[in-house]
Protein backbone atom coordinates (compact mmCIF):
# COMPACT_ATOMS: atom_id res chain seq x y z
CA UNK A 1 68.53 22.39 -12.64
CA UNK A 2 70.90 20.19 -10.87
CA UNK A 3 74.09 19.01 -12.25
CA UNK A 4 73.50 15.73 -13.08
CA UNK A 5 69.81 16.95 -15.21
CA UNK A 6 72.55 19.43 -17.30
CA UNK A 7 74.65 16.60 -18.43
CA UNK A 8 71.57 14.01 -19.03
CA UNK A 9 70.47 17.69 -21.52
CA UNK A 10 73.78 18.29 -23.32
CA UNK A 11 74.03 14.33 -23.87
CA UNK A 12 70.76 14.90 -25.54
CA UNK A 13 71.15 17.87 -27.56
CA UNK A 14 75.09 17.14 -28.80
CA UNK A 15 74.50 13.20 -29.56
CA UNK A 16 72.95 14.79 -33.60
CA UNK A 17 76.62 15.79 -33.56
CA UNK A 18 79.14 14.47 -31.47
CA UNK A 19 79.69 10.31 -30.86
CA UNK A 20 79.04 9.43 -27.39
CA UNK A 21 83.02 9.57 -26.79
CA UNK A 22 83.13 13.08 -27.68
CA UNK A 23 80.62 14.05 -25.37
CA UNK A 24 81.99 12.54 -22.59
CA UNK A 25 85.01 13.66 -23.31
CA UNK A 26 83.45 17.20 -23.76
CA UNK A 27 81.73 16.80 -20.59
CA UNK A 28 84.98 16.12 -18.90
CA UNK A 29 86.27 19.41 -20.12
CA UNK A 30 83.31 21.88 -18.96
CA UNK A 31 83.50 20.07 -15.46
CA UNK A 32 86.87 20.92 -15.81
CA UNK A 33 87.01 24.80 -17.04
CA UNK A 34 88.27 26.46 -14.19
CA UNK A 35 91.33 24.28 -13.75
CA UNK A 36 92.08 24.78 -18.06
CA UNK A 37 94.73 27.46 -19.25
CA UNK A 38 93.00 27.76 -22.34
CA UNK A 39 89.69 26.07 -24.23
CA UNK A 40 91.71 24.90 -27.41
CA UNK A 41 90.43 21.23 -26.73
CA UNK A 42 86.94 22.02 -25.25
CA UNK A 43 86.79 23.98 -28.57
CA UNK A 44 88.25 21.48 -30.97
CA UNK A 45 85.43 19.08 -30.33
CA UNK A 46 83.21 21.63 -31.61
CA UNK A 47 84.18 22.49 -35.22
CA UNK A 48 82.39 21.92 -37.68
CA UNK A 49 84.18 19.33 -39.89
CA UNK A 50 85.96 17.94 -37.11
CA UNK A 51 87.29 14.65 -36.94
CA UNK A 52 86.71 13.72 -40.66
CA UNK A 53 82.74 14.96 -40.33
């Protein structure tokens, strides 16, 4: 699975829980993960409750 077929797939599978900001900006992140020092924000996104959910 190419690249571009793994983000069309986690756009899918996160939009039940994430607004269409978050996942791009969650998608920004895991493109990003070997240049992070830590996960923290990758990680925030995912919390259940987050953002007043």
């Amino acid at each position: 699975m190419d690249d571009q077929r793994l983000q069309e797939k986690f756009r899918e599978n996160a939009s039940a829980l994430l607004s269409s900001g978050e996942i791009e900006k969650a998608l920004t992140i895991i493109l990003s993960l070997e240049k992070l020092d830590d996960v923290s924000a990758l990680m925030g996104l995912f919390r259940i409750g987050a953002k007043g959910r």
